[in-house]
N, C-alpha and C. Protein backbone atom coordinates (compact mmCIF):
# COMPACT_ATOMS: atom_id res chain seq x y z
N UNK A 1 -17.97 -0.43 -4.03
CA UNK A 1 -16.86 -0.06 -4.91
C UNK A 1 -17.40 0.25 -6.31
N UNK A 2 -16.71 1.33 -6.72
CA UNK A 2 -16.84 1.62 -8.07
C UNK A 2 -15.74 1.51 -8.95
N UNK A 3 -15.99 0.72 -10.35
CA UNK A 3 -14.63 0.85 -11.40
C UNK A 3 -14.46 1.90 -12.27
N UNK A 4 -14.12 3.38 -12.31
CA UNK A 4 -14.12 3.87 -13.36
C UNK A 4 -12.70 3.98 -14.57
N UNK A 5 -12.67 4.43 -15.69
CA UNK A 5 -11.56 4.65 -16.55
C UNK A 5 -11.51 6.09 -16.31
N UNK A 6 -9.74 5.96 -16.60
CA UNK A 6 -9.26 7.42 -16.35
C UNK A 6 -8.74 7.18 -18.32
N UNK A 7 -9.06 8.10 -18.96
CA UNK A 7 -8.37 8.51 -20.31
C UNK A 7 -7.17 9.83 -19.68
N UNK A 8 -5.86 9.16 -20.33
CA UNK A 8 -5.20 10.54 -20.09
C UNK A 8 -4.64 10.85 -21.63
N UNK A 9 -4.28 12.22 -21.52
CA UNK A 9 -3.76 13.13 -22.44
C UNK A 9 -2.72 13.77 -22.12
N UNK A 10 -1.58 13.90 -23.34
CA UNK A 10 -0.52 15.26 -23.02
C UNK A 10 0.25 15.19 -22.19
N UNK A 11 -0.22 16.05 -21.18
CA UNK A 11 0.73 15.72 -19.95
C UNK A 11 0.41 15.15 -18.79
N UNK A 12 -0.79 14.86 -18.36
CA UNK A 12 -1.18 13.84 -17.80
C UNK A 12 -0.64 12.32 -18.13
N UNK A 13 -1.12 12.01 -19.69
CA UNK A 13 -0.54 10.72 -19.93
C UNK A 13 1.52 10.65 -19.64
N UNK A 14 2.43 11.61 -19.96
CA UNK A 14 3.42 11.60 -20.02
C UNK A 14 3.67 11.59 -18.29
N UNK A 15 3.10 12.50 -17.26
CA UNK A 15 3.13 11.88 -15.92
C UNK A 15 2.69 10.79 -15.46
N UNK A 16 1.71 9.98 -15.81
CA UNK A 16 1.64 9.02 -15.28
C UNK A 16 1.52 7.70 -16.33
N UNK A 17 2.43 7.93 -16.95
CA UNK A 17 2.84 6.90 -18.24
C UNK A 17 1.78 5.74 -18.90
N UNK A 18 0.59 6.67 -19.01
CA UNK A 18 0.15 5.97 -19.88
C UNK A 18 -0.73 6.36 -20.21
N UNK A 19 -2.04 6.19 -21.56
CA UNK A 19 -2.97 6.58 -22.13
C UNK A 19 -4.42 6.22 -21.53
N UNK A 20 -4.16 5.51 -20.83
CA UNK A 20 -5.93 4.56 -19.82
C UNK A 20 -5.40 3.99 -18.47
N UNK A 21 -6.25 4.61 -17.57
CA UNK A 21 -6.10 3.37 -15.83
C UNK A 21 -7.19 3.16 -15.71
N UNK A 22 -7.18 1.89 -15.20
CA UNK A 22 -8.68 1.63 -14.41
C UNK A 22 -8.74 1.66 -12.78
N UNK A 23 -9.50 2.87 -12.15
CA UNK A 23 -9.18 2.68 -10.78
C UNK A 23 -10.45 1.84 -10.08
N UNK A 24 -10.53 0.91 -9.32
CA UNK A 24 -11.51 0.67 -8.12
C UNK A 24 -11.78 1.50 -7.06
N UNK A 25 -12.62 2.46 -7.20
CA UNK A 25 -12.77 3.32 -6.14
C UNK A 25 -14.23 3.39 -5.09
N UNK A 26 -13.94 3.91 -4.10
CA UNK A 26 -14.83 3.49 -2.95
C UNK A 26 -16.39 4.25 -3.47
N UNK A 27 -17.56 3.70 -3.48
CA UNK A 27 -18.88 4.77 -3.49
C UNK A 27 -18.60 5.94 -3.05
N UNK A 28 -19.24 7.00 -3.83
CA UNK A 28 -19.10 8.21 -3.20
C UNK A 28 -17.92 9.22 -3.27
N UNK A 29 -16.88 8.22 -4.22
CA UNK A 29 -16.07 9.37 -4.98
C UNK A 29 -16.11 10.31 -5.60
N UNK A 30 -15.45 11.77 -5.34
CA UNK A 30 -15.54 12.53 -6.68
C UNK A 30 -14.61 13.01 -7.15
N UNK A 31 -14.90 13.76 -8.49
CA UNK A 31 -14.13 14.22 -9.24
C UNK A 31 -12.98 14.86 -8.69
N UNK A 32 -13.17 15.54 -7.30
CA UNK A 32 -11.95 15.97 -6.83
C UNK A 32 -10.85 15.01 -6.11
N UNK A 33 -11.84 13.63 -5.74
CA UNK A 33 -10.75 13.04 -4.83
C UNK A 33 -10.00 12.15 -5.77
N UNK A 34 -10.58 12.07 -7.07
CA UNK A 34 -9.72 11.33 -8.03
C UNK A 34 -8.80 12.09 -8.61
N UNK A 35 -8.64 13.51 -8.47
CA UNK A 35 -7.75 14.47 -9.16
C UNK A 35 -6.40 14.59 -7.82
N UNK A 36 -6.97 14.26 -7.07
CA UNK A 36 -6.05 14.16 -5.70
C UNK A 36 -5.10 13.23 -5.70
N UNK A 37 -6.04 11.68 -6.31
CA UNK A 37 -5.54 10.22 -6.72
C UNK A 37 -4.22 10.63 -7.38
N UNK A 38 -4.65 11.52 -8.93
CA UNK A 38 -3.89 11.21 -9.74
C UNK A 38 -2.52 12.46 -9.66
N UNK A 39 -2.64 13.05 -8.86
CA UNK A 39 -2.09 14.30 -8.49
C UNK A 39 -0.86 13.16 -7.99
N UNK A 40 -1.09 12.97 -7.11
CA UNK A 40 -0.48 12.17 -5.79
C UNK A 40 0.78 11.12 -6.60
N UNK A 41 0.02 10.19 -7.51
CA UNK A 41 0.34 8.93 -8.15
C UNK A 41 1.31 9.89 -9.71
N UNK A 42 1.21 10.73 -9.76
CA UNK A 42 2.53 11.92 -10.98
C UNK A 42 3.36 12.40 -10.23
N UNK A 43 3.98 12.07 -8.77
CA UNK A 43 4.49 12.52 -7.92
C UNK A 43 5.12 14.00 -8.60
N UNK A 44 4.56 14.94 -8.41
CA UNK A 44 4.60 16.76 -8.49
C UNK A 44 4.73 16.70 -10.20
N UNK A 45 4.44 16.17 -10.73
CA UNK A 45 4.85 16.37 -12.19
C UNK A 45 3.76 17.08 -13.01
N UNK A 46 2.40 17.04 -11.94
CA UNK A 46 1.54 17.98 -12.49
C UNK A 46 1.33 19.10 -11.59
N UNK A 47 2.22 19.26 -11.15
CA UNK A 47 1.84 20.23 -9.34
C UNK A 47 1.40 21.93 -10.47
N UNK A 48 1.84 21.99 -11.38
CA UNK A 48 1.80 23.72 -11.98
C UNK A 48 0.43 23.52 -13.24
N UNK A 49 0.02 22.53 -13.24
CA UNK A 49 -0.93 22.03 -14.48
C UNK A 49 -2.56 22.57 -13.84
N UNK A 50 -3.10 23.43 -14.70
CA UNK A 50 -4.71 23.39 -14.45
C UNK A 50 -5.22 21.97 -14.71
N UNK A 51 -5.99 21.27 -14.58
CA UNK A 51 -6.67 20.43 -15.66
C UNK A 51 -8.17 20.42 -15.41
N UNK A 52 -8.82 20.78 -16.92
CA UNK A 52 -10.26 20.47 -17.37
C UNK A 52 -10.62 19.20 -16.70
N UNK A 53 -12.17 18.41 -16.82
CA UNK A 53 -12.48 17.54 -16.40
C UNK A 53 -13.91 17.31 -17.16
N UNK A 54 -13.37 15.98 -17.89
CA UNK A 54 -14.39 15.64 -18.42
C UNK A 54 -15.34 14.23 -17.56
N UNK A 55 -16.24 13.71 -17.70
CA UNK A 55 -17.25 12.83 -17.44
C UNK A 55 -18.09 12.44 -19.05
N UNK A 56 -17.74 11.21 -19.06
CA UNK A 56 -18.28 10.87 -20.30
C UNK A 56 -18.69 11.76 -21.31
N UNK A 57 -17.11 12.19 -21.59
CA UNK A 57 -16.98 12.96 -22.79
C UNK A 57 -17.70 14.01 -22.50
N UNK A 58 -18.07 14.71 -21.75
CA UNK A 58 -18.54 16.15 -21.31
C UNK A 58 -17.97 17.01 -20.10
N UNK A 59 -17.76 17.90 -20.58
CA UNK A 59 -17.56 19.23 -19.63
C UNK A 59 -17.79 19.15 -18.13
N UNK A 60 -17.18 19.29 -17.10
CA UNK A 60 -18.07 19.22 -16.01
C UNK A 60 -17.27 20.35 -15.67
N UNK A 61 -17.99 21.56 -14.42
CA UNK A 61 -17.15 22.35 -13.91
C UNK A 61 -17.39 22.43 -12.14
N UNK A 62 -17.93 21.60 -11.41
CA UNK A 62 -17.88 21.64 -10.26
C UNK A 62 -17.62 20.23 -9.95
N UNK A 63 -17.36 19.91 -8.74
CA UNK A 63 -16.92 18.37 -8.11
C UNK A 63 -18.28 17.66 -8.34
N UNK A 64 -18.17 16.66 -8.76
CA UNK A 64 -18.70 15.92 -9.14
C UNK A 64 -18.65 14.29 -8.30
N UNK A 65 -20.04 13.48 -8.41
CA UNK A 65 -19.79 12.29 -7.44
C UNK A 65 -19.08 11.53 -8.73
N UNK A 66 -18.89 10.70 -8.76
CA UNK A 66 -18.49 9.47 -10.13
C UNK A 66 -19.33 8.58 -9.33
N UNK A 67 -19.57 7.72 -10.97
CA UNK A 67 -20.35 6.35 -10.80
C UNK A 67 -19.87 5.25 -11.54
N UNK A 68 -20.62 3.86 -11.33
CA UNK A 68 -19.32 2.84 -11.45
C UNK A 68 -19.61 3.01 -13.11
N UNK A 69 -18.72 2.62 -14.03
CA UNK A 69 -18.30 2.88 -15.38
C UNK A 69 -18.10 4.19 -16.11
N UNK A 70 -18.26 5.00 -14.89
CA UNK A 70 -17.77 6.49 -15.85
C UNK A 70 -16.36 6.53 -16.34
N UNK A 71 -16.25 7.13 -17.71
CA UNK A 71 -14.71 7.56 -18.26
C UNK A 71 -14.41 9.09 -17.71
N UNK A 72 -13.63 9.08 -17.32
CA UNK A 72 -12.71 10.21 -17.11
C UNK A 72 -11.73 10.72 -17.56
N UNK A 73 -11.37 12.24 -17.52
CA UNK A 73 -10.46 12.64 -18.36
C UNK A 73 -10.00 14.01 -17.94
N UNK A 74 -8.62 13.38 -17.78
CA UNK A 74 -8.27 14.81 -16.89
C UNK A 74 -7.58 15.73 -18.19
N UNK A 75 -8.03 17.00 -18.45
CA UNK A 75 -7.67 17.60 -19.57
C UNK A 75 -6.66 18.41 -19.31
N UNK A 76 -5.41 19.09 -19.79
CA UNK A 76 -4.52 19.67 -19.62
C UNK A 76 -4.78 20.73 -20.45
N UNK A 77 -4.10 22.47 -20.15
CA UNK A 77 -4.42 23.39 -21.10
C UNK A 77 -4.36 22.94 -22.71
N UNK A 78 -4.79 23.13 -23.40
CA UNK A 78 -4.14 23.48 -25.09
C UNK A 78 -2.89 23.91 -25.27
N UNK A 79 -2.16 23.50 -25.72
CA UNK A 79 -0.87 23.31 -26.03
C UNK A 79 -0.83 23.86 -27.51
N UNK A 80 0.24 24.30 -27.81
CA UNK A 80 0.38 24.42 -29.54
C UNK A 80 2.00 24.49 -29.58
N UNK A 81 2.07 25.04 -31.03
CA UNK A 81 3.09 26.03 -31.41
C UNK A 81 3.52 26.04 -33.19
């Protein structure tokens, strides 16, 4: 098992009500099956949302494994107005 932090933002945090989770997840997770996690757990509230993906505060752009204490961060477009 691995523990990582999820940081959320925007509309991530407003779907799944809150600013930090800590998940226990099995070895050999990745970045996609935790976007699946959190997909799942916003029941459709992000179903129309791209989201970026960070790994300790960096960029990542393909699936990725996670390891135990990585932060995560599911990024939502830029917003303004």
């Amino acid at each position: 098992m691995i523990k990582v932090k999820l940081k959320c933002f925007s509309q991530v945090k407003y779907a799944l009500g809150s600013n930090q989770l800590v998940f226990e997840l099995e070895d050999g997770t990745s970045t996609d099956d935790l976007e699946n996690i959190i997909r799942k757990k916003a029941e459709g509230k992000l179903d129309d949302v791209t989201l970026g993906i960070a790994i300790n505060k960096k960029y990542i752009f393909n699936n990725t494994k996670l390891s135990d204490g990585d932060e995560i961060a599911f990024i939502p477009p830029v917003q303004g107005g």
